[in-house]
N, C-alpha and C. Protein backbone atom coordinates (compact mmCIF):
# COMPACT_ATOMS: atom_id res chain seq x y z
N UNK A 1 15.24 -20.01 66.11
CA UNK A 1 14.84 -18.70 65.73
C UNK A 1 15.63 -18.21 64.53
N UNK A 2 16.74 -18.44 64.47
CA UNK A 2 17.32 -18.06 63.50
C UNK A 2 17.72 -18.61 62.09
N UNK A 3 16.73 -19.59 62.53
CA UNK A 3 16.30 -20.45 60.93
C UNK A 3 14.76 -20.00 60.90
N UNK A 4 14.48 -19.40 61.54
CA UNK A 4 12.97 -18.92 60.61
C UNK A 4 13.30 -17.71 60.32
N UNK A 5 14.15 -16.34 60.91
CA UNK A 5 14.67 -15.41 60.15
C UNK A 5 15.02 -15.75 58.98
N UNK A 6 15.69 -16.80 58.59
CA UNK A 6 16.42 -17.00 57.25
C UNK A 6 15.32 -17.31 56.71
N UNK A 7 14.64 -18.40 56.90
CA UNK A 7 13.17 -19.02 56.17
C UNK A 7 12.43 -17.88 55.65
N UNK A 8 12.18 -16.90 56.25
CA UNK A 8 11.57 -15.62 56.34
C UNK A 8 12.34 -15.21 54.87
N UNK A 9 13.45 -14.14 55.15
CA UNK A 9 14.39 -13.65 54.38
C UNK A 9 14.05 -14.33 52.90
N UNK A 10 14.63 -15.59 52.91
CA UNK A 10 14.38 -16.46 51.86
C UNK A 10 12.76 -15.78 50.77
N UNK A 11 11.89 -16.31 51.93
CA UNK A 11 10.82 -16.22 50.93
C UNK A 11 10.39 -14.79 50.45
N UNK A 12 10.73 -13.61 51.55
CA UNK A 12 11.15 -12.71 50.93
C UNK A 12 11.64 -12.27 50.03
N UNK A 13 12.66 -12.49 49.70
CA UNK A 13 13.45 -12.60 48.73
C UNK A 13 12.96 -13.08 47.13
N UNK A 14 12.28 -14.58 47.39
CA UNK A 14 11.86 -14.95 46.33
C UNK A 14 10.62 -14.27 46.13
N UNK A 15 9.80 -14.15 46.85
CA UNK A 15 8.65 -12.43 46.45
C UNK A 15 9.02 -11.79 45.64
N UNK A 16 10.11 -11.25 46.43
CA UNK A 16 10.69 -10.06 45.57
C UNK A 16 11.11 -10.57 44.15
N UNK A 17 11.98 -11.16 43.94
CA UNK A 17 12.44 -11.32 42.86
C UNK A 17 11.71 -11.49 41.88
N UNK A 18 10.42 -12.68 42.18
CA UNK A 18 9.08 -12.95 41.38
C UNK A 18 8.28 -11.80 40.84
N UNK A 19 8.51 -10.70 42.11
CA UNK A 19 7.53 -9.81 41.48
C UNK A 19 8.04 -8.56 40.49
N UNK A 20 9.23 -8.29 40.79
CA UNK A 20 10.50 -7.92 39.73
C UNK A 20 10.24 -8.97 38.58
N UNK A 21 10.54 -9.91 38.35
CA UNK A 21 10.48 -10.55 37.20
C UNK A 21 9.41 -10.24 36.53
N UNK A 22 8.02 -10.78 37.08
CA UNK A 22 6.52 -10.62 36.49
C UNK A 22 6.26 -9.24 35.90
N UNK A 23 6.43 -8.09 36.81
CA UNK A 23 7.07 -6.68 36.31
C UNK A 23 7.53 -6.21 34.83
N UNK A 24 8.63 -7.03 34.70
CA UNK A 24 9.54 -7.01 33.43
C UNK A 24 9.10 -7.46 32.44
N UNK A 25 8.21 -8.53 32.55
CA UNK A 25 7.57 -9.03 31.62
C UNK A 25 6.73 -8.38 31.18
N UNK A 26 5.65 -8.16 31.88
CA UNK A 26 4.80 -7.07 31.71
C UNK A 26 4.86 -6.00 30.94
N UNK A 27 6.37 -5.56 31.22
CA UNK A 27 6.69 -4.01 30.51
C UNK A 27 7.34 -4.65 29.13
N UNK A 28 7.92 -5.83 28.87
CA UNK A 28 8.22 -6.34 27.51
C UNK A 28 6.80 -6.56 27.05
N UNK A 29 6.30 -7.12 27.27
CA UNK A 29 4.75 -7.42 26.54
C UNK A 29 4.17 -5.74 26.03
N UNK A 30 4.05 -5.03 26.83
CA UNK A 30 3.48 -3.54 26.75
C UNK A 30 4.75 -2.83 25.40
N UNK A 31 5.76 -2.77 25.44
CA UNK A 31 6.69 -2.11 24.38
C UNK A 31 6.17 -2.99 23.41
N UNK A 32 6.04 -4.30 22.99
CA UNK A 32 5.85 -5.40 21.85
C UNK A 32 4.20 -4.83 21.74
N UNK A 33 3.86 -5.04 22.24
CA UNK A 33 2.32 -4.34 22.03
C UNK A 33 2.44 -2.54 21.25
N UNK A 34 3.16 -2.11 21.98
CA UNK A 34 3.62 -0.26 21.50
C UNK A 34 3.92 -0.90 19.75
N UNK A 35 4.97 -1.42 19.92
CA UNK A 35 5.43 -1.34 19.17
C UNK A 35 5.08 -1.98 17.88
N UNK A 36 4.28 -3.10 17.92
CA UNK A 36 3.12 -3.81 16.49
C UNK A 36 1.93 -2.41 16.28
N UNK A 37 1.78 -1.77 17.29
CA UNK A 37 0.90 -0.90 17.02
C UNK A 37 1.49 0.49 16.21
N UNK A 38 2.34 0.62 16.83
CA UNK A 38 3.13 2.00 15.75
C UNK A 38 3.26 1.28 14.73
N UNK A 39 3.86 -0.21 14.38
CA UNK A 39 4.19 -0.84 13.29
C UNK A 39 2.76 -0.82 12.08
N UNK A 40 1.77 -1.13 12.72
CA UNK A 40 0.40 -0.96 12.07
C UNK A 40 -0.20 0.35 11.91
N UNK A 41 0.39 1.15 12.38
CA UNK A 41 -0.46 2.90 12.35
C UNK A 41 0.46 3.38 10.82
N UNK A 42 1.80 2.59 10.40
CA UNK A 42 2.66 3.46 9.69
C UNK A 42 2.50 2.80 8.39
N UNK A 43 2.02 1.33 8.61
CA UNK A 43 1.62 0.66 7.25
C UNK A 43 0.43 1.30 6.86
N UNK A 44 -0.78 1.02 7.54
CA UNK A 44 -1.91 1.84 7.56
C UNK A 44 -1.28 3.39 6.78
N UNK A 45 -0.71 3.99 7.33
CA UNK A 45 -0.32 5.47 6.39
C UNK A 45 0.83 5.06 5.10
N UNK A 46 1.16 4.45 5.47
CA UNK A 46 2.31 4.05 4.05
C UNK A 46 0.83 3.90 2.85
N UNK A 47 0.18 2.67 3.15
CA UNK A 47 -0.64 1.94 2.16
C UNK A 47 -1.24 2.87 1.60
N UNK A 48 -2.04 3.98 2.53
CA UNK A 48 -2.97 5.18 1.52
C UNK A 48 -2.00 5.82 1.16
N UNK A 49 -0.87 6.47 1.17
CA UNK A 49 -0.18 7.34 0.64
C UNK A 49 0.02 6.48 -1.01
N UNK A 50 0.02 4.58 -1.10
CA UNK A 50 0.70 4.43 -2.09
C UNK A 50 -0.62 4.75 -2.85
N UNK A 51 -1.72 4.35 -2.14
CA UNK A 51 -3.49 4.24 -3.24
C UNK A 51 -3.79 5.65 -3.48
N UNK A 52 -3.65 6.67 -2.60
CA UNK A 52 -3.99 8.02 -3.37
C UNK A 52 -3.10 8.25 -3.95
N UNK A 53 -1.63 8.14 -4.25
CA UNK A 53 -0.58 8.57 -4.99
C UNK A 53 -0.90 7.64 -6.66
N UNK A 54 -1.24 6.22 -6.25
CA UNK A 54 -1.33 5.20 -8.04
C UNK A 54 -3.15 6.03 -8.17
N UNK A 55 -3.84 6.17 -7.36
CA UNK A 55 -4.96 7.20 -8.00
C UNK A 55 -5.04 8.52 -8.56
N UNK A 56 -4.47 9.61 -7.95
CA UNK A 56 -3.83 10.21 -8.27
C UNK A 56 -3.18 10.11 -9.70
N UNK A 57 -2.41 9.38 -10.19
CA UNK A 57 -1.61 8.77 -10.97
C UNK A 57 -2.60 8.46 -12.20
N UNK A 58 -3.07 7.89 -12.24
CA UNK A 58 -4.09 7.17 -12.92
C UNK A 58 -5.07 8.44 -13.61
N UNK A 59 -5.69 9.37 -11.91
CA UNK A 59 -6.24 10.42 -12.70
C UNK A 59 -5.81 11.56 -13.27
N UNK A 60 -5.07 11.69 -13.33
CA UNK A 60 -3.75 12.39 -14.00
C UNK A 60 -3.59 11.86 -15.93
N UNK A 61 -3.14 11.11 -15.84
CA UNK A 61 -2.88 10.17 -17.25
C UNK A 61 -4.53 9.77 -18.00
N UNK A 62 -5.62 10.00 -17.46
CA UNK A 62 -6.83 9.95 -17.69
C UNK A 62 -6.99 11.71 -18.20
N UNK A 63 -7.03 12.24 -17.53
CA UNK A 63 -6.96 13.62 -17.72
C UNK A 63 -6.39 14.02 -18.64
N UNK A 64 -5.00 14.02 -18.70
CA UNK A 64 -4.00 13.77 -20.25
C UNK A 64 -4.60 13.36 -21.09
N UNK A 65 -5.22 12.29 -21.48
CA UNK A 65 -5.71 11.63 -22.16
C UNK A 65 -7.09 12.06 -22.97
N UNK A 66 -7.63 12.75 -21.84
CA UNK A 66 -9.18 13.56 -22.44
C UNK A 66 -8.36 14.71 -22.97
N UNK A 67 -7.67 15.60 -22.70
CA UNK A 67 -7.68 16.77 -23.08
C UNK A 67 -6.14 16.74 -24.24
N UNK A 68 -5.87 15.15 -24.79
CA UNK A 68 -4.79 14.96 -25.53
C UNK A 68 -3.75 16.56 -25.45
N UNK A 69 -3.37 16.39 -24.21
CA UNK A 69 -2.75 17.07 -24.01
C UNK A 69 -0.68 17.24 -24.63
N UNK A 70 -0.22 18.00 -25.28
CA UNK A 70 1.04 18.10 -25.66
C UNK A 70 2.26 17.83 -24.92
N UNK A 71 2.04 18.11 -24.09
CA UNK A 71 3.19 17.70 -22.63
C UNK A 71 2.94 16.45 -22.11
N UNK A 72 1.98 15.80 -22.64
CA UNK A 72 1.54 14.85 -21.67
C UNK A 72 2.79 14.03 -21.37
N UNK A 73 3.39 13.68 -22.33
CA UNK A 73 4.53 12.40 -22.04
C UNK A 73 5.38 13.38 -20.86
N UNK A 74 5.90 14.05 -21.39
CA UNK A 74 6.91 14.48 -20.03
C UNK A 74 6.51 14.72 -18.79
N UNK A 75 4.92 14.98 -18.58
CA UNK A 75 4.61 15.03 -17.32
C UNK A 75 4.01 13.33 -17.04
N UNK A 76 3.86 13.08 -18.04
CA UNK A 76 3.70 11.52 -17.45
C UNK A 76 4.70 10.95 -16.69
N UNK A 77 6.13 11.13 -17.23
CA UNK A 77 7.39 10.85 -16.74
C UNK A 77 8.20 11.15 -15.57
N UNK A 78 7.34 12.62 -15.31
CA UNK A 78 7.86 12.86 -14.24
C UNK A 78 6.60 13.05 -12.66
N UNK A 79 5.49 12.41 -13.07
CA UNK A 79 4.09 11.69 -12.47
C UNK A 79 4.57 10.42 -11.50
N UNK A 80 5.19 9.41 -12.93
CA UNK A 80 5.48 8.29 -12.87
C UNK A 80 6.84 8.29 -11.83
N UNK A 81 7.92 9.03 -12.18
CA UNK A 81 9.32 9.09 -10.94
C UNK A 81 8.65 9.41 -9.70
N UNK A 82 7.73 10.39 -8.92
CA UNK A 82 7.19 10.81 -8.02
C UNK A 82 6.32 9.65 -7.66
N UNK A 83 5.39 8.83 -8.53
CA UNK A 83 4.82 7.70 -7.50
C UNK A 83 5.72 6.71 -7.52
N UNK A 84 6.43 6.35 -8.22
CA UNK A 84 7.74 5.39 -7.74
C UNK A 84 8.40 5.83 -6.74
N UNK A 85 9.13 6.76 -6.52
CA UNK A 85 9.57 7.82 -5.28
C UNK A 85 8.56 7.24 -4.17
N UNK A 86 7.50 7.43 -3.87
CA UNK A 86 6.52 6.89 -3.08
C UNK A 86 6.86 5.61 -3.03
N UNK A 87 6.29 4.78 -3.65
CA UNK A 87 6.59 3.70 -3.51
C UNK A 87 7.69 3.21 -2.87
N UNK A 88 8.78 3.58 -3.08
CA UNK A 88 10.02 3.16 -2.78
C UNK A 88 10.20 3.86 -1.12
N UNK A 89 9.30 5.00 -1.05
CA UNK A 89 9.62 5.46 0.67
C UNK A 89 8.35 4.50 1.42
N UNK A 90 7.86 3.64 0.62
CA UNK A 90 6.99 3.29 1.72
C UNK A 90 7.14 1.65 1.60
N UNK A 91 7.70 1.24 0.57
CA UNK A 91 8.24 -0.77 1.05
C UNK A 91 9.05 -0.90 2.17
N UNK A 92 9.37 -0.45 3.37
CA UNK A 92 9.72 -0.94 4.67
C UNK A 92 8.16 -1.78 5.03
N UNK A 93 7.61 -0.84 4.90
CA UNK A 93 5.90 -1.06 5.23
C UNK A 93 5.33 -1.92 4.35
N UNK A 94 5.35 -2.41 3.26
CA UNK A 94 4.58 -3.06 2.38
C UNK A 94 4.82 -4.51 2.17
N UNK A 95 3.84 -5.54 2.47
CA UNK A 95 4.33 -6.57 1.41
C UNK A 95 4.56 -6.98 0.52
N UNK A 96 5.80 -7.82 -0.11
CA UNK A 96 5.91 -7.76 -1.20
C UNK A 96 4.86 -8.19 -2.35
N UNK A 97 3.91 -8.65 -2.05
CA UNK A 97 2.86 -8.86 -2.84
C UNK A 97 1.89 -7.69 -3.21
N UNK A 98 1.79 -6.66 -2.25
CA UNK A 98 1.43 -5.08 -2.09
C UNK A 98 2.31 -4.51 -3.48
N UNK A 99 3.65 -4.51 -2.95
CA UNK A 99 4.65 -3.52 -3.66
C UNK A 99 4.62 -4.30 -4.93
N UNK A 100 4.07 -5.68 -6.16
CA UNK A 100 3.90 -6.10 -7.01
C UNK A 100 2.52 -5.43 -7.67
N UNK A 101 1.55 -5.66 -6.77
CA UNK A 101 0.42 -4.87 -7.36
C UNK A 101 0.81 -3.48 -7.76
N UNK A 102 1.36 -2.48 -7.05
CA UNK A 102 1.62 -1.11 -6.93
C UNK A 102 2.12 -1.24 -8.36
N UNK A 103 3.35 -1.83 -8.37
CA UNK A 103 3.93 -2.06 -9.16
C UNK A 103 3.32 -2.09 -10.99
N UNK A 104 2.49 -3.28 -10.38
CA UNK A 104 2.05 -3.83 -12.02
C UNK A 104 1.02 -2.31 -12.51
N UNK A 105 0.11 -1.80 -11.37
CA UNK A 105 -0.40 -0.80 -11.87
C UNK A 105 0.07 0.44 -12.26
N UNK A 106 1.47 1.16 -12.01
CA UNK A 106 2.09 1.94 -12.43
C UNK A 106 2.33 1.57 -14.22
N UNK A 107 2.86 0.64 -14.35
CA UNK A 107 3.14 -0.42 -15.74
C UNK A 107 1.85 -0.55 -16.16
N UNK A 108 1.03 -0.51 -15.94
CA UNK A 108 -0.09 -0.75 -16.80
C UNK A 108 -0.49 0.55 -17.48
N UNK A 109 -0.84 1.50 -16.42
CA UNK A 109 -1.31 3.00 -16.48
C UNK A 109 -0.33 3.70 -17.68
N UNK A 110 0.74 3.18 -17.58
CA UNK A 110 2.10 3.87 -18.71
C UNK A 110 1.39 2.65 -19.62
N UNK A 111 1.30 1.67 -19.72
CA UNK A 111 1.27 1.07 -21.43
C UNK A 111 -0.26 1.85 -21.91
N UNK A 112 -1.20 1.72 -21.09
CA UNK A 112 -2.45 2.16 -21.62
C UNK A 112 -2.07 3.54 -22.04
N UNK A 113 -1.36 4.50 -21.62
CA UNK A 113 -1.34 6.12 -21.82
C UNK A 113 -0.73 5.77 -23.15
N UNK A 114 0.32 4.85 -23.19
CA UNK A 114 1.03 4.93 -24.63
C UNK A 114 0.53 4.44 -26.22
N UNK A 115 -0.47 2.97 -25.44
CA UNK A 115 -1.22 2.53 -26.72
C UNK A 115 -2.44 3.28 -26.92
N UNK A 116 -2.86 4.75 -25.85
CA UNK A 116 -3.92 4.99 -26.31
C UNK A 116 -3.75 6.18 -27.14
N UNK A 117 -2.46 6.87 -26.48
CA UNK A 117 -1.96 8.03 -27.34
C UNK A 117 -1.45 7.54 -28.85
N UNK A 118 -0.88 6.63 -28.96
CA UNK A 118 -0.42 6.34 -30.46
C UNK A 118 -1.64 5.18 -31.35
N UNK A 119 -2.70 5.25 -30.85
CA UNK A 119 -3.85 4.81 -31.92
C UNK A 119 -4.59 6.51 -32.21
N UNK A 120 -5.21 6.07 -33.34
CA UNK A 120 -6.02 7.04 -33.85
C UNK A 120 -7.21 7.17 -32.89
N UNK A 121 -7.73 7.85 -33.14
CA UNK A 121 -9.41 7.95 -32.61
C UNK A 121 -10.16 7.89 -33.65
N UNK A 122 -11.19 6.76 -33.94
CA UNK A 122 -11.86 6.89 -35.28
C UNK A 122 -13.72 6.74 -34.17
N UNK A 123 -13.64 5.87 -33.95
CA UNK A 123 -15.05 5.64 -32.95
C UNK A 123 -15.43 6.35 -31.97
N UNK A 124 -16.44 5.81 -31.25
CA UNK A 124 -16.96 6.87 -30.16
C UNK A 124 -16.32 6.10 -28.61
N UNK A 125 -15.83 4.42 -28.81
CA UNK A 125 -15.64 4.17 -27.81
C UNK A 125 -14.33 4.10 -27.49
N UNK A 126 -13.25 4.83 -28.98
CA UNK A 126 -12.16 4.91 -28.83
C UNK A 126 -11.46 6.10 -27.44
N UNK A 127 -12.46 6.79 -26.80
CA UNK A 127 -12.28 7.80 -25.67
C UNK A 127 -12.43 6.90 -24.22
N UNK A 128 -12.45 5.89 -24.29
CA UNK A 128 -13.28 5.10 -23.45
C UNK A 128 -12.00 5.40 -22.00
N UNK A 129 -11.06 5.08 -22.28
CA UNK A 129 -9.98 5.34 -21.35
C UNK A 129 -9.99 7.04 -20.13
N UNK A 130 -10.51 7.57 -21.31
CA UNK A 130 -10.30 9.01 -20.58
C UNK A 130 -11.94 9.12 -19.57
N UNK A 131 -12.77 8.35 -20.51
CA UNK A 131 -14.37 8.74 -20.02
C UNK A 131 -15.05 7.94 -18.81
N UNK A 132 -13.88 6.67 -18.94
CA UNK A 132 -14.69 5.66 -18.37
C UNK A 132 -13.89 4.58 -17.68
N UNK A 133 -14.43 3.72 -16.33
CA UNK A 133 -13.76 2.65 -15.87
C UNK A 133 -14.41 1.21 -16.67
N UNK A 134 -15.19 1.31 -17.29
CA UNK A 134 -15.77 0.46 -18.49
C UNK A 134 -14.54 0.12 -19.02
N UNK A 135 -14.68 -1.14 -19.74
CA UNK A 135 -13.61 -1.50 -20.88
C UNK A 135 -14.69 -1.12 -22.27
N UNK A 136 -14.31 -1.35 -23.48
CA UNK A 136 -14.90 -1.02 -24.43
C UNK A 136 -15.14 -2.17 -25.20
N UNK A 137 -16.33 -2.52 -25.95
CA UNK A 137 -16.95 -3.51 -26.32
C UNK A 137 -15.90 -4.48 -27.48
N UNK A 138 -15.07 -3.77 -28.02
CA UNK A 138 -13.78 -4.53 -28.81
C UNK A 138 -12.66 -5.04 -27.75
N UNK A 139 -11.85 -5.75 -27.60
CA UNK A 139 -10.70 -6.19 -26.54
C UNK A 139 -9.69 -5.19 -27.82
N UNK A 140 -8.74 -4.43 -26.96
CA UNK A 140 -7.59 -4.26 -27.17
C UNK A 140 -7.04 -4.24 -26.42
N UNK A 141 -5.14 -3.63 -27.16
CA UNK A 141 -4.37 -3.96 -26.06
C UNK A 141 -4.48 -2.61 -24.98
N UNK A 142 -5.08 -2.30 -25.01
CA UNK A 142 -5.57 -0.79 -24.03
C UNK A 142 -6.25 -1.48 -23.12
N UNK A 143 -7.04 -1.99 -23.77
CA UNK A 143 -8.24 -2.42 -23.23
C UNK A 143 -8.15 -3.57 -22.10
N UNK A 144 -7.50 -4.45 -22.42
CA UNK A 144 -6.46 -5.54 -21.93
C UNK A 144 -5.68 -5.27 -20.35
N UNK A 145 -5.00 -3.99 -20.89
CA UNK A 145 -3.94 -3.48 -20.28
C UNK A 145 -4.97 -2.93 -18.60
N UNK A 146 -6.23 -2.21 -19.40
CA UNK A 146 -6.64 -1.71 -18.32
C UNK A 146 -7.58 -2.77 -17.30
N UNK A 147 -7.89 -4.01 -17.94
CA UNK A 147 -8.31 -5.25 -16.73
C UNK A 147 -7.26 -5.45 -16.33
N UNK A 148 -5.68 -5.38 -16.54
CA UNK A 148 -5.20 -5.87 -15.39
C UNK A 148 -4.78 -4.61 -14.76
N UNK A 149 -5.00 -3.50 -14.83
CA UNK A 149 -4.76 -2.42 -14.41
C UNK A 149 -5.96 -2.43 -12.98
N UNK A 150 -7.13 -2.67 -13.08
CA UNK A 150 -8.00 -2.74 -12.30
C UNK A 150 -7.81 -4.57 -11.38
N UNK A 151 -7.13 -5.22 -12.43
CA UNK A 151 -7.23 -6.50 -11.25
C UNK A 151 -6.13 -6.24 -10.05
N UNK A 152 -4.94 -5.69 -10.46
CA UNK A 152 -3.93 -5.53 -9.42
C UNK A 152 -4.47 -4.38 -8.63
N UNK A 153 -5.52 -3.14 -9.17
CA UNK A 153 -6.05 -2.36 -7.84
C UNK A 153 -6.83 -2.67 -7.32
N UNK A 154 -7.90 -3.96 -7.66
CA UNK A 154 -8.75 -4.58 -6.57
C UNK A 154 -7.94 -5.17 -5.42
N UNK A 155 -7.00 -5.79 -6.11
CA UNK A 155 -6.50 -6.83 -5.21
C UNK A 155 -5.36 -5.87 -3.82
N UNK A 156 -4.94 -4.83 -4.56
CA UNK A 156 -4.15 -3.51 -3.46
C UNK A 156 -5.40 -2.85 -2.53
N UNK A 157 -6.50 -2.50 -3.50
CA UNK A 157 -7.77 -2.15 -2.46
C UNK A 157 -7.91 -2.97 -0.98
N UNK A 158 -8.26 -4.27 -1.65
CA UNK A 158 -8.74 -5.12 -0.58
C UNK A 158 -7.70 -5.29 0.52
N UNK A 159 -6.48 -5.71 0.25
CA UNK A 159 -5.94 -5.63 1.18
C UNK A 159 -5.42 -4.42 2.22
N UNK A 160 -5.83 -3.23 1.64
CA UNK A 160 -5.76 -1.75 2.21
C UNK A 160 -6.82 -1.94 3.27
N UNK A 161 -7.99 -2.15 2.76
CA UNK A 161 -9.40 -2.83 3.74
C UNK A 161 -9.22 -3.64 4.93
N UNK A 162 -8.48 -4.51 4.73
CA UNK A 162 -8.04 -5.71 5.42
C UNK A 162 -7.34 -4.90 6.13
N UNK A 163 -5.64 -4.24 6.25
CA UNK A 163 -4.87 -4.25 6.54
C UNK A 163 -5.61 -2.33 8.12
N UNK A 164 -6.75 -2.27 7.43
CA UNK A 164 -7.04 -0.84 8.34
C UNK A 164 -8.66 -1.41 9.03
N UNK A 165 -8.81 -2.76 9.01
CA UNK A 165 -9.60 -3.22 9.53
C UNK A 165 -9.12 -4.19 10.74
N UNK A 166 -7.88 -4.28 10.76
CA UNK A 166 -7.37 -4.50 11.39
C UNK A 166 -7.49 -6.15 11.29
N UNK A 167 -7.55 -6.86 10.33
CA UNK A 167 -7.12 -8.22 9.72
C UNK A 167 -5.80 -8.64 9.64
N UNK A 168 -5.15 -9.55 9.57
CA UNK A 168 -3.56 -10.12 9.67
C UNK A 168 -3.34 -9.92 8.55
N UNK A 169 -3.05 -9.19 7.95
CA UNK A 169 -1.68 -9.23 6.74
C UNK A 169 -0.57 -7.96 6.84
């Protein structure tokens, strides 16, 4: 009798413990789950804060640009510190291939504002920057500047798409 009390006890015991264990697991799996999901709700908000902030950005220095505005450089400058500022509060969240695009398009948006402000305007498609996401039928370095201005925001788009569609990157 008093080896099946113990026998008893025993498997008791290992019940218990099993189901304590299985338990624990459970609740690690559920925090790791919490927690890729807050991790994805904050990229998800990082990423649009950086695309409406380089849009933003963009329509801003476009705007400048139509209304050859006098201030423009200094508010360009201080446009440009504020989406960098951004940028920089939101690479915990970003990959570095993200924070390169961001990147190259800030740099682009400043060379185009600069080569478009220091050419003349003699043509009709010399406005093309302020009027239009068109490039203009001559290649310049504006012109240039602004395909890769649009290749690094396709490529930040898509993965914004991806990344709130809930795709792996």
């Amino acid at each position: 009798m008093s080896s099946e009390v113990i026998l008893s006890s025993i498997v008791t015991l290992v019940g218990t413990v099993a189901t304590v264990g299985f338990g624990f697991l459970q609740w690690q799996r559920t925090q790791h789950r919490r927690s890729r999901e807050e991790f994805r709700a904050r990229r998800i908000e990082a990423l649009g804060r950086v695309w409406d902030g380089l849009n933003e950005l963009e329509g801003q220095v476009r705007e400048g640009a139509r209304l050859r505005a006098v201030d423009a450089g200094a508010k360009l400058r201080a446009d440009v510190a504020r989406t960098n500022m951004l940028l920089l509060g939101a690479a915990p969240f970003l990959e570095e291939d993200e924070l390169r695009w961001a990147s190259d398009c800030i740099q682009e948006i400043v060379r185009i504002d600069t080569l478009v402000r220091s050419s003349p305007r003699i043509e009709p498609d010399d406005d093309w920057w302020a009027t239009s996401t068109r490039l203009p039928r001559r290649a310049t370095g504006a012109a240039s500047a602004a395909q890769r201005l649009r290749d690094s925001s396709d490529h930040l788009g898509q993965r914004y798409q991806a990344v709130v569609r809930g795709e792996n990157h």
